[in-house]
C-alpha atoms as a PDB file:
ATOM      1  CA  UNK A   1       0.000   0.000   0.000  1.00  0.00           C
ATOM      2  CA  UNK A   2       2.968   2.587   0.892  1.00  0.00           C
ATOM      3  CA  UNK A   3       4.645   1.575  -2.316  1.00  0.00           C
ATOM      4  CA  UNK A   4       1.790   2.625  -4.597  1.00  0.00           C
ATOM      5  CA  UNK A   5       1.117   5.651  -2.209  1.00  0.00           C
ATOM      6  CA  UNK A   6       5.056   6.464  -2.776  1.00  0.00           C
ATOM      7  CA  UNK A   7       4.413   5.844  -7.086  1.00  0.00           C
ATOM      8  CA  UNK A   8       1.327   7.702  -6.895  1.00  0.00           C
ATOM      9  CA  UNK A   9       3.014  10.972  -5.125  1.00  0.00           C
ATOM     10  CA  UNK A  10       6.225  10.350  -7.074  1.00  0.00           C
ATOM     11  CA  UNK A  11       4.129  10.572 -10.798  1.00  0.00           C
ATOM     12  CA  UNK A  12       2.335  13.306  -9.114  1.00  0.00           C
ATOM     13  CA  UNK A  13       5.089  15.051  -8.314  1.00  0.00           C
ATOM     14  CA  UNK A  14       7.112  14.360 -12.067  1.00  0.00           C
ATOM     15  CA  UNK A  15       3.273  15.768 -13.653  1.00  0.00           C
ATOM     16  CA  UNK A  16       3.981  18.591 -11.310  1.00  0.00           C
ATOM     17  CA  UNK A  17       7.250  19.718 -12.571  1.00  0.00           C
ATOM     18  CA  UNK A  18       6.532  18.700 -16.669  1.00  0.00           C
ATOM     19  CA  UNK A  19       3.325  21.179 -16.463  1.00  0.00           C
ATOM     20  CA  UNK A  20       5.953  23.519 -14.918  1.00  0.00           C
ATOM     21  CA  UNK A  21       8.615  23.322 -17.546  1.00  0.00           C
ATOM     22  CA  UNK A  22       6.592  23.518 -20.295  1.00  0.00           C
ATOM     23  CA  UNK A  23       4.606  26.451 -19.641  1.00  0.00           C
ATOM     24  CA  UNK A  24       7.494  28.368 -18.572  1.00  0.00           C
ATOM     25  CA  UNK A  25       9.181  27.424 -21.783  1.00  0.00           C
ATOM     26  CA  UNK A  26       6.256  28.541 -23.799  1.00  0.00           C
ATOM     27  CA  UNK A  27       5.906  31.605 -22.519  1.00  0.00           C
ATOM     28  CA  UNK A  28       9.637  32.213 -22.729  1.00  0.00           C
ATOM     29  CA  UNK A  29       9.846  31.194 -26.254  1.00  0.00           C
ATOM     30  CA  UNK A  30       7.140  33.351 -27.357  1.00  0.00           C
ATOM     31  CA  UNK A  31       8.742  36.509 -24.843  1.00  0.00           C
ATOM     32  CA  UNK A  32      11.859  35.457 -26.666  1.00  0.00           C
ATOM     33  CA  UNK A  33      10.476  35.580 -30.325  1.00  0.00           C
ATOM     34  CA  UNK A  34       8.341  38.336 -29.701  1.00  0.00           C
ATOM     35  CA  UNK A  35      11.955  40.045 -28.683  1.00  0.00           C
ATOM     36  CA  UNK A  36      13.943  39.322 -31.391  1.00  0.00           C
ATOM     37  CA  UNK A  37      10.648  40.779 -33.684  1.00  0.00           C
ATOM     38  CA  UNK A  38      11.342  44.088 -31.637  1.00  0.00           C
ATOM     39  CA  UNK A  39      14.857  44.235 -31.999  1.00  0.00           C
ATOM     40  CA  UNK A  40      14.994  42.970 -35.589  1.00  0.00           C
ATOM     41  CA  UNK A  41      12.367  45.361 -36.535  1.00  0.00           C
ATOM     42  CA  UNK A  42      14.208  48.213 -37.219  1.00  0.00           C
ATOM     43  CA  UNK A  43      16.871  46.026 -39.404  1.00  0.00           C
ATOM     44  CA  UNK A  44      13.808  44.867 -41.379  1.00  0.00           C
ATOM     45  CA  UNK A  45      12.498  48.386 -41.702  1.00  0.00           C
ATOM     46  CA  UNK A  46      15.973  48.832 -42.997  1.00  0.00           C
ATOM     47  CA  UNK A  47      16.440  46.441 -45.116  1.00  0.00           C
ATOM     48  CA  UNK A  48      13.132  47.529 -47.215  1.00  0.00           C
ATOM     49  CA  UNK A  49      14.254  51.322 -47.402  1.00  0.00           C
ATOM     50  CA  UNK A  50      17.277  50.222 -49.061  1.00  0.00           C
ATOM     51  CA  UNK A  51      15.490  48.745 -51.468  1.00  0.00           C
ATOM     52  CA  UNK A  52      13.878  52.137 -52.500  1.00  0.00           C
ATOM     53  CA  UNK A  53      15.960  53.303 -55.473  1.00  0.00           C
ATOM     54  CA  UNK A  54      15.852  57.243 -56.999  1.00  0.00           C
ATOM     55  CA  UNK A  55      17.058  57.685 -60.575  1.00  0.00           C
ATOM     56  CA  UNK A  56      18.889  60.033 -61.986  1.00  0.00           C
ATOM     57  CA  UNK A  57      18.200  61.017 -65.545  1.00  0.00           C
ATOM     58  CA  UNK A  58      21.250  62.292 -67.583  1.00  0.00           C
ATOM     59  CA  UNK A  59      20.875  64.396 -70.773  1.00  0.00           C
ATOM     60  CA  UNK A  60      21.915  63.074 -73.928  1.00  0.00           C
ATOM     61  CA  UNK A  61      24.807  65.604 -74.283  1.00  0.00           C
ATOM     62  CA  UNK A  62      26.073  64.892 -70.831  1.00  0.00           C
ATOM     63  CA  UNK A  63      30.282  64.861 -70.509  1.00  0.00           C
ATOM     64  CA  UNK A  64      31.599  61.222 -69.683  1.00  0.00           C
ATOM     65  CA  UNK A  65      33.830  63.116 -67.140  1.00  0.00           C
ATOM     66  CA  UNK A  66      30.385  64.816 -65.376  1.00  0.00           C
ATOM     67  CA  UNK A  67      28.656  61.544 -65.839  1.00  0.00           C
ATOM     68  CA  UNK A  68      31.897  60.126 -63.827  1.00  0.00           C
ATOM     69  CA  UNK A  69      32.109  62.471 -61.392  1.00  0.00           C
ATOM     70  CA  UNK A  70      28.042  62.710 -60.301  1.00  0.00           C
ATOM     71  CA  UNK A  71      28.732  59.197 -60.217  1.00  0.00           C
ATOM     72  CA  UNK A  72      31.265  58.680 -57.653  1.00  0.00           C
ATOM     73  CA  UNK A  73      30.421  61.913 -55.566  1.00  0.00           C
ATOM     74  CA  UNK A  74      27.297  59.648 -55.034  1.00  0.00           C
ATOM     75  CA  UNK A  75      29.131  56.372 -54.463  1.00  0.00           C
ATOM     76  CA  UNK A  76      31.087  58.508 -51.711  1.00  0.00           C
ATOM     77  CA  UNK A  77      28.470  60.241 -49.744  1.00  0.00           C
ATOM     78  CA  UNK A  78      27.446  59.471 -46.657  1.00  0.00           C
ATOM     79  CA  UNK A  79      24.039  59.166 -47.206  1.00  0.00           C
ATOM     80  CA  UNK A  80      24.641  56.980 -50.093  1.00  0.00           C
ATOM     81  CA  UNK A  81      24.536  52.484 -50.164  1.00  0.00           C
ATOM     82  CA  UNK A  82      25.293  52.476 -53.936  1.00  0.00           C
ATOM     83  CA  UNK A  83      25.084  54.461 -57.359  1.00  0.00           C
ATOM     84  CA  UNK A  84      25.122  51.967 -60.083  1.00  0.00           C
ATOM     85  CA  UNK A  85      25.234  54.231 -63.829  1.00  0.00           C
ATOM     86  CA  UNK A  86      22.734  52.139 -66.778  1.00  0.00           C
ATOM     87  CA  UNK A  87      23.397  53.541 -70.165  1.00  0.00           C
ATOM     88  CA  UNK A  88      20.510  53.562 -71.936  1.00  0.00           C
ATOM     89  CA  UNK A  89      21.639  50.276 -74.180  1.00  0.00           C
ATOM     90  CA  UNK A  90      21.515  48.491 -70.806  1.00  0.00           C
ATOM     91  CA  UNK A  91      17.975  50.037 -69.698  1.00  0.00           C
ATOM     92  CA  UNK A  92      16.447  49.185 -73.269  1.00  0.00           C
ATOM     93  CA  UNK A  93      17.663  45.672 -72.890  1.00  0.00           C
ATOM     94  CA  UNK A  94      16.416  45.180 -69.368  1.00  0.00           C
ATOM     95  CA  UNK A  95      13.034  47.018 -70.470  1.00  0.00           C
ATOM     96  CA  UNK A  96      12.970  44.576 -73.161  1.00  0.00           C
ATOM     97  CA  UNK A  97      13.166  41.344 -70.786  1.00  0.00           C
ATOM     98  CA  UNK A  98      10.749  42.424 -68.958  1.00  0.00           C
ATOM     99  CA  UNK A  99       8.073  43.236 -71.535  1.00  0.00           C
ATOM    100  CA  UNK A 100       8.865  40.084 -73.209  1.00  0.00           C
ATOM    101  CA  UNK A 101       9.684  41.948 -76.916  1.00  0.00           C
ATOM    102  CA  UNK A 102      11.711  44.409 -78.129  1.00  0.00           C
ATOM    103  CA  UNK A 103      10.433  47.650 -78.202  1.00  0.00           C
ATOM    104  CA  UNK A 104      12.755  49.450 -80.104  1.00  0.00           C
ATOM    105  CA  UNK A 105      11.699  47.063 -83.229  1.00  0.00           C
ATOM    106  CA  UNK A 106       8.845  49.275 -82.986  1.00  0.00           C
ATOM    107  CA  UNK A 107      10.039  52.551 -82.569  1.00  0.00           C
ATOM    108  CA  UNK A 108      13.089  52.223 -84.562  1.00  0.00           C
ATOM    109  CA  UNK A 109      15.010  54.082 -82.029  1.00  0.00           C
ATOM    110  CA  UNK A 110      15.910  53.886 -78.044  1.00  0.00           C
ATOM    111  CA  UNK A 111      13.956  56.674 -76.572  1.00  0.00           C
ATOM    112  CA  UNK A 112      15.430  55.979 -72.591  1.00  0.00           C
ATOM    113  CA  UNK A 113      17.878  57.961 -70.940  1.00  0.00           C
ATOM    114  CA  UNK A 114      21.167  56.954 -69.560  1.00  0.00           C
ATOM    115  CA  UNK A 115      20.539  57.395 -65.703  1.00  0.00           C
ATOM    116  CA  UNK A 116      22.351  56.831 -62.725  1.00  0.00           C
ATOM    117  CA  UNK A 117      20.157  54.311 -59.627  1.00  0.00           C
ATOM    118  CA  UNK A 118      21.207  55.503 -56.652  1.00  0.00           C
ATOM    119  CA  UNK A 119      20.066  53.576 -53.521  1.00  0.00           C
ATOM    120  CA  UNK A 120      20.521  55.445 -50.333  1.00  0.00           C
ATOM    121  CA  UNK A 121      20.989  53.693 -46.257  1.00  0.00           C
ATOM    122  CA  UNK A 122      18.144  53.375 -44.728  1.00  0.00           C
ATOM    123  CA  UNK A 123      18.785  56.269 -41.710  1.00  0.00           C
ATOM    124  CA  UNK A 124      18.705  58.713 -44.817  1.00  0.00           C
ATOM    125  CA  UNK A 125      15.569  57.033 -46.770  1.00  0.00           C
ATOM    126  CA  UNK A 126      13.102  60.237 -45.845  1.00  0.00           C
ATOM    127  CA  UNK A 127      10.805  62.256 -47.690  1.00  0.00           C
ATOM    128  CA  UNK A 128      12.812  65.611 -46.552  1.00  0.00           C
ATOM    129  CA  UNK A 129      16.088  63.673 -48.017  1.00  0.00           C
ATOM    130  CA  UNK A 130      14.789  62.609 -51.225  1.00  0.00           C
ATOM    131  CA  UNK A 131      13.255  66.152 -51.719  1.00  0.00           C
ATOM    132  CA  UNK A 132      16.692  67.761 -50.686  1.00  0.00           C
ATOM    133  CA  UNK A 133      18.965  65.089 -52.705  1.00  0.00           C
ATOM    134  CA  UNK A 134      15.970  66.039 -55.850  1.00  0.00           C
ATOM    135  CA  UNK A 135      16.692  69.611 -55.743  1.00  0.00           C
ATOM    136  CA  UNK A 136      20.771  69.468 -55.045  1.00  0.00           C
ATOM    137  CA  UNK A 137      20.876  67.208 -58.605  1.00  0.00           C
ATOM    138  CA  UNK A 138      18.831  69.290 -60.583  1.00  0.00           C
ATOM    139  CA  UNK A 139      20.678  71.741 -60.362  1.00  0.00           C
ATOM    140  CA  UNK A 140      23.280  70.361 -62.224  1.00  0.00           C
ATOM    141  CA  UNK A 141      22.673  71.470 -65.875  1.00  0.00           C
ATOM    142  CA  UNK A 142      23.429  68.241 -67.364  1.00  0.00           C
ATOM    143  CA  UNK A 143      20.543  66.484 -64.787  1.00  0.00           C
ATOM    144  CA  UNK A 144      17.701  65.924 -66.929  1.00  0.00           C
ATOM    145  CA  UNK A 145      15.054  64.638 -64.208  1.00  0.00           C
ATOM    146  CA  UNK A 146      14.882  63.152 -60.766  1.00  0.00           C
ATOM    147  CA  UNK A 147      12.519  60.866 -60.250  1.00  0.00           C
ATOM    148  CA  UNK A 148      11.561  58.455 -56.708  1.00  0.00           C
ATOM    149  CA  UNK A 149       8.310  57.310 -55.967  1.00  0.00           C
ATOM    150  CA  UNK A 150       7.375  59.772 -53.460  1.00  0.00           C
ATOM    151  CA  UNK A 151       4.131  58.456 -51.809  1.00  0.00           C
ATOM    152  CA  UNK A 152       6.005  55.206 -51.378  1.00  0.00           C
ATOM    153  CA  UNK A 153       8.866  56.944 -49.295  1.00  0.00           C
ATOM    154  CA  UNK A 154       5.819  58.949 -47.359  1.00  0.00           C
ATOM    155  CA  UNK A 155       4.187  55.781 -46.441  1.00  0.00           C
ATOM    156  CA  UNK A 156       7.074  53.669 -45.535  1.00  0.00           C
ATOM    157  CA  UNK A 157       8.297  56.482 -42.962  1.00  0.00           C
ATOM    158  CA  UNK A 158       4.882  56.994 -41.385  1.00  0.00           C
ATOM    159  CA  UNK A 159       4.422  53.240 -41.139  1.00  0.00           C
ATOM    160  CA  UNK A 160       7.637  51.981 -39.865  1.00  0.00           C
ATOM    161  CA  UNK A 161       7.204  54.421 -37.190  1.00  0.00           C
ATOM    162  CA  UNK A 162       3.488  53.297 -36.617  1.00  0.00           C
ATOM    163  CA  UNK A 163       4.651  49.463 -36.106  1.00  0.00           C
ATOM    164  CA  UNK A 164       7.895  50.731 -33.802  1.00  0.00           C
ATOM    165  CA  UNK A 165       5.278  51.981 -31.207  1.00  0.00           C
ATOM    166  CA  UNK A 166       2.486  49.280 -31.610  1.00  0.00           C
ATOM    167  CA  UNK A 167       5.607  46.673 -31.286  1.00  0.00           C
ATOM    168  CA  UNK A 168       6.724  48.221 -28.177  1.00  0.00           C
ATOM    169  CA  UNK A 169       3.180  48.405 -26.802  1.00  0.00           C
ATOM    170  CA  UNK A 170       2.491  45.039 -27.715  1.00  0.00           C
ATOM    171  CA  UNK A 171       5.682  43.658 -25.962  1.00  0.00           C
ATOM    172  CA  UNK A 172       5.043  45.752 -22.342  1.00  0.00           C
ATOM    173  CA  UNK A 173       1.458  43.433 -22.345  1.00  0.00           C
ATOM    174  CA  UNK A 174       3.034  40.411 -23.190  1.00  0.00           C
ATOM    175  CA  UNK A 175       5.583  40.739 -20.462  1.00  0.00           C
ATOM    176  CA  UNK A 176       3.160  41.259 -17.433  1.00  0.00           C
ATOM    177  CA  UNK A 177       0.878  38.451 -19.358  1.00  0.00           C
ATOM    178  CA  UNK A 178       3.987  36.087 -18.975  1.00  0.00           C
ATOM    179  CA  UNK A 179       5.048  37.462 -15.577  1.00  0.00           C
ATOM    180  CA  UNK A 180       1.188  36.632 -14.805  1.00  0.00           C
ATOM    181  CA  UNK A 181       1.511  32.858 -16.431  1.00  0.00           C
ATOM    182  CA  UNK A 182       4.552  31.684 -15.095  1.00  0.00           C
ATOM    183  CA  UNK A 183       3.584  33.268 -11.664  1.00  0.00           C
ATOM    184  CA  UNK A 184       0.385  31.010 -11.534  1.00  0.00           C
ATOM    185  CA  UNK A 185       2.389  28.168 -12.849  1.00  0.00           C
ATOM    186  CA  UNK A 186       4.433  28.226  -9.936  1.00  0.00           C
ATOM    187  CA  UNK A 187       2.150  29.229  -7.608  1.00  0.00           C
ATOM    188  CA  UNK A 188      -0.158  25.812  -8.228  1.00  0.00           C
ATOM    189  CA  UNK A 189       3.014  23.894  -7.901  1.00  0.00           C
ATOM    190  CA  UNK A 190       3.644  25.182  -4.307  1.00  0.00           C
ATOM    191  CA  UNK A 191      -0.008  24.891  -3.628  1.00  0.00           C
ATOM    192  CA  UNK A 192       0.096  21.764  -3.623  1.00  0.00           C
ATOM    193  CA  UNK A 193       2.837  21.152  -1.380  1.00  0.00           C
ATOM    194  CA  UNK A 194       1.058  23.888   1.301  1.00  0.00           C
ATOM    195  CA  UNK A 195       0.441  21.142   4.033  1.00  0.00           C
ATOM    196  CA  UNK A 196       4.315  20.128   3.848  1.00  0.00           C
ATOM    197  CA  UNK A 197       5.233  24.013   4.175  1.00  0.00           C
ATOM    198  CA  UNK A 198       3.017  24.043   7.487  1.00  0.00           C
ATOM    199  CA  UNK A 199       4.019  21.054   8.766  1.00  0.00           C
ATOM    200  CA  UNK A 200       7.712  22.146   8.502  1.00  0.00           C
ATOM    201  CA  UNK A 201       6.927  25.104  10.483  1.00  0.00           C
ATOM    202  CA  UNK A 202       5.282  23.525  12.839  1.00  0.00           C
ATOM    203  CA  UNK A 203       8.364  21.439  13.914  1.00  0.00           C
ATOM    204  CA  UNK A 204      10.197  24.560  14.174  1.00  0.00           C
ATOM    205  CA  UNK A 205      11.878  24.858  10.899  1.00  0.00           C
ATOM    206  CA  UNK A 206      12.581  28.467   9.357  1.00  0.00           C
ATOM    207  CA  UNK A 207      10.865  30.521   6.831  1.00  0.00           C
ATOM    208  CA  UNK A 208      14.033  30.468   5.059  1.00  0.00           C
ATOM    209  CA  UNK A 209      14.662  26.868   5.534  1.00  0.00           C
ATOM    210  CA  UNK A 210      11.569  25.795   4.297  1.00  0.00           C
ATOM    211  CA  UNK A 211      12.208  28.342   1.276  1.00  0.00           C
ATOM    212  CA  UNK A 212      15.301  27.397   0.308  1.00  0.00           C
ATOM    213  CA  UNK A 213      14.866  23.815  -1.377  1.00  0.00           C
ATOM    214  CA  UNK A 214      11.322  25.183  -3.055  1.00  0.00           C
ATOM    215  CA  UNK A 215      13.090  27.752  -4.625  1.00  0.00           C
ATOM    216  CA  UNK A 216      16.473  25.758  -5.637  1.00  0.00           C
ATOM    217  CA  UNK A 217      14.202  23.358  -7.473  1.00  0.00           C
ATOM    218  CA  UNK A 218      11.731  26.067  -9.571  1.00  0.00           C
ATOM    219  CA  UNK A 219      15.331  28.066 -10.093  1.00  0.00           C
ATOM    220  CA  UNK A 220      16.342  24.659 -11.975  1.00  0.00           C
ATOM    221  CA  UNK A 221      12.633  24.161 -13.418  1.00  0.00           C
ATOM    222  CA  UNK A 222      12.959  27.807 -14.497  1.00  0.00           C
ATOM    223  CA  UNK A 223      16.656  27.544 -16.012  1.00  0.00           C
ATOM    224  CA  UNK A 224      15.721  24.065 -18.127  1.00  0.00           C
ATOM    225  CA  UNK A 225      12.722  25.996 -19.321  1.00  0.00           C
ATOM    226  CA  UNK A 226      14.773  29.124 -20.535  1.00  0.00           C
ATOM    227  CA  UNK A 227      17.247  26.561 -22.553  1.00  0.00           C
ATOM    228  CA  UNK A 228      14.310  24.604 -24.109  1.00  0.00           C
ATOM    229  CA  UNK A 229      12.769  28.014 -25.713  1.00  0.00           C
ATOM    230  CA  UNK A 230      15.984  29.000 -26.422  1.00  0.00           C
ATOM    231  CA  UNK A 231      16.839  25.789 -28.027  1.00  0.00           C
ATOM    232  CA  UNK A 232      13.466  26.126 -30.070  1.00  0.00           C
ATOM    233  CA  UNK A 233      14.505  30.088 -30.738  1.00  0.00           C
ATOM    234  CA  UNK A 234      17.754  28.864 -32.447  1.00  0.00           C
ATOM    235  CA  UNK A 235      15.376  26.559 -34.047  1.00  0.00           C
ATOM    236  CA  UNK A 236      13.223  29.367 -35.657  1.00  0.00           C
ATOM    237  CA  UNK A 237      16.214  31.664 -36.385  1.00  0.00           C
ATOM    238  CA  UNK A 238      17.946  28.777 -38.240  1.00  0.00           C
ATOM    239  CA  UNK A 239      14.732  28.570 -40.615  1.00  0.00           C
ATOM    240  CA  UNK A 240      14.181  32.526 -41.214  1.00  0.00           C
ATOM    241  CA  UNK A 241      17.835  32.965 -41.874  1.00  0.00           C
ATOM    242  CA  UNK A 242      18.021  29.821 -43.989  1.00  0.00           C
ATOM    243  CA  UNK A 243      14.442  31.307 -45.901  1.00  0.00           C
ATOM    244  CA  UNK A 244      15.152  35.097 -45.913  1.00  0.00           C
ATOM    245  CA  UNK A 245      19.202  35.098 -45.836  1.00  0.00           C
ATOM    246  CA  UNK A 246      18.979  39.086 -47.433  1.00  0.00           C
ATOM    247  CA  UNK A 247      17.768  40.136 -43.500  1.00  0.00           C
ATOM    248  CA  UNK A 248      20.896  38.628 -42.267  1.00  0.00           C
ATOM    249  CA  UNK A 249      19.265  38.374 -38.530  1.00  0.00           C
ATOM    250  CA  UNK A 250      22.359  36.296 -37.416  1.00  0.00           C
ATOM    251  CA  UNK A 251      25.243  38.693 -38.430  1.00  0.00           C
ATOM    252  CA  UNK A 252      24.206  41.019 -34.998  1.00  0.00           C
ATOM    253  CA  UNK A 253      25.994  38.101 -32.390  1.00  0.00           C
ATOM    254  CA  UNK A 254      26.194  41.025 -29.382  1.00  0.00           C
ATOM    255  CA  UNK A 255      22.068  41.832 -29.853  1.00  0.00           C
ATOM    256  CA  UNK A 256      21.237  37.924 -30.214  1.00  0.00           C
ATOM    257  CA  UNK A 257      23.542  37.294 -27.223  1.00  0.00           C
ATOM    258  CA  UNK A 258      22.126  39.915 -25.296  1.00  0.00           C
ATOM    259  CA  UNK A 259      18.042  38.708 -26.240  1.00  0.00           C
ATOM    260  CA  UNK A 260      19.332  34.378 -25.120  1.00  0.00           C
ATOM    261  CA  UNK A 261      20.892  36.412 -21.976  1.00  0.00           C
ATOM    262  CA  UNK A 262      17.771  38.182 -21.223  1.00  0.00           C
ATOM    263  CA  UNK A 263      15.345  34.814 -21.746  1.00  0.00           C
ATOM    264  CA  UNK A 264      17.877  32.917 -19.440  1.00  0.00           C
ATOM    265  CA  UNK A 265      17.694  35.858 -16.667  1.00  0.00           C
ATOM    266  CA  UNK A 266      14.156  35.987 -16.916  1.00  0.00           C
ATOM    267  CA  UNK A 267      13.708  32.578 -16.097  1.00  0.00           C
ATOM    268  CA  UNK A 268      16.034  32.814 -13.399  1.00  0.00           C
ATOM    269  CA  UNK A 269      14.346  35.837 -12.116  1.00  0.00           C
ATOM    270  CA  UNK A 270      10.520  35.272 -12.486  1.00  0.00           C
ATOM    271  CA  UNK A 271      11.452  31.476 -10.676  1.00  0.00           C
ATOM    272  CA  UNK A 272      12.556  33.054  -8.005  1.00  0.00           C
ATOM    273  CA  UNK A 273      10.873  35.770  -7.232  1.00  0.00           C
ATOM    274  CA  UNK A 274       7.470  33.668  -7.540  1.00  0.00           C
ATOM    275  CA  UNK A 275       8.202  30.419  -5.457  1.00  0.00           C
ATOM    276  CA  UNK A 276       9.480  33.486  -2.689  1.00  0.00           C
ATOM    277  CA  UNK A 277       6.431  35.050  -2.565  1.00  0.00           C
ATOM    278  CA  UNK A 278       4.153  32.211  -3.416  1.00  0.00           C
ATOM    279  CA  UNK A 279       5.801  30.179  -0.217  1.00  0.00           C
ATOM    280  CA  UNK A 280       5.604  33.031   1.865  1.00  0.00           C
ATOM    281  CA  UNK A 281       2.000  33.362   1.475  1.00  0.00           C
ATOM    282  CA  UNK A 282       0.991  29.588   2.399  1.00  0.00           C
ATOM    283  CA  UNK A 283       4.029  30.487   5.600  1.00  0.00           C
ATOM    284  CA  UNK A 284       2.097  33.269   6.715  1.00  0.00           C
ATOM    285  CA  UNK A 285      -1.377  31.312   6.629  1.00  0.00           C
ATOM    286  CA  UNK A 286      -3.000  29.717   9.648  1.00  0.00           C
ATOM    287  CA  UNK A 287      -4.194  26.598   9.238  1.00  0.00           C
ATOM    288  CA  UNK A 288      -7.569  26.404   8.807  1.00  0.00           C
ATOM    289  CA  UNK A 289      -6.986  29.015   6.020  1.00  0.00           C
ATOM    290  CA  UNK A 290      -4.722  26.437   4.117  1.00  0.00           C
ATOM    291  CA  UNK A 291      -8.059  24.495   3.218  1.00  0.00           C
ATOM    292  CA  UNK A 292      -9.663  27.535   0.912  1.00  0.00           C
END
């Protein structure tokens, strides 16, 4: 009879700890994942600035040497990613593949401009820079036209900005919603083990005796957690770097070093801060209050 008491308690007790660990590591995988969103966001926003080209339109009796020197004045400014110059053989040929014919068949001449694509970094990619970059070419006398899709630009900036803030609200929720989660987690755990805690201090034991091994064990329930979602964050960033290798979201190693830091802390932390306080309530019970 004490032998299947002893395997009852001791499955009990192994259910216990499993429901422990694995909420704890879902709510720290999707804290984790949710963090790496927030801090990859702006390298996202990034990367689809830079994909936001403005060309520059060069008259047909444009100097070689002016052509040159626009050129790399571009390729050399601050503000600038790349200036790549398409002759207008190259941009009849591309227009070409793309329509599927050639045009000129029908024309019987090229009527594109030789132009200049100049891509700028993202910190500059603003509706105030394009407009000031616009007017600082133009007046170059052998600058034809300047042209950038404007609204685009406009609606990028506003947006990006937009999902920043919503992103930030949306992660100070989630973190009292896991803080919340793992808390009750931890709390049922220790519930359950509320007419040991009394017992113990009935015989005379401490507070902090009868503490210490209940929070030792949900520090070590907490830690195992924090390496399983990190183990299933690798997991994830393995498959979006593998599928979308142009966001390179593994080349930062101090920001994803700081995010596994700050799931393994949290763990740490929200363990032991809950099994204190969630012992120290049942401590501070009477005992007829332990049956409610």
């Amino acid at each position: 009879m004490s032998s299947k008491y002893e395997k009852f308690q001791k499955r009990r007790l192994i259910s216990s700890y499993f429901s422990v660990v694995l909420s704890i590591t879902l709510v720290l995988f999707l804290l984790g994942m949710l963090g790496l969103i927030v801090l990859n966001s702006k390298q996202v926003g990034d990367y689809f600035k830079e994909q936001i080209p403005f060309s520059v339109y060069l008259k047909d009796d444009a100097k070689e040497a002016d052509v040159t020197q626009l050129r790399q004045g571009l390729a050399m400014a601050d503000y600038v990613k790349s200036a790549t110059y398409v002759s207008k053989q190259q941009a009849a040929e591309a227009h070409s593949e793309a329509i599927g014919e050639d045009f000129m068949d029908y024309l019987g001449y090229n009527p594109l401009q030789n132009s200049i694509d100049v891509y700028l970094n993202a910190d500059y990619v603003t509706a105030d820079t394009f407009e000031e970059i616009t007017n600082e070419l133009l007046d170059k006398p052998f600058v034809e036209e300047v042209e950038y899709d404007k609204p685009l630009v406009e609606k990028l900036e506003s947006n990006v900005k937009r999902i920043s803030l919503w992103m930030l609200v949306i992660t100070g929720i989630f973190l009292v919603i896991a803080v919340l989660l793992i808390n009750s987690s931890i709390r049922l755990s220790v519930y359950a083990k509320r007419f040991t805690i009394k017992t113990m201090q009935m015989v005379g034991a401490t507070k902090a005796f009868i503490r210490r091994p209940f929070i030792w064990q949900n520090i070590k329930l907490g830690l195992l957690s924090a390496l399983l979602a990190m183990g299933g964050m690798v997991g994830v960033l393995y498959y979006l770097q593998k599928s979308f290798a142009e966001l390179n979201l593994l080349d930062d190693k101090v920001l994803l070093g700081g995010l596994f830091a700050g799931v393994l802390l949290f763990g740490f932390l929200i363990s032991w801060a809950s099994t204190y306080f969630a012992t120290q309530r049942f401590l501070n019970l009477r005992i007829d209050e332990l049956y409610n």
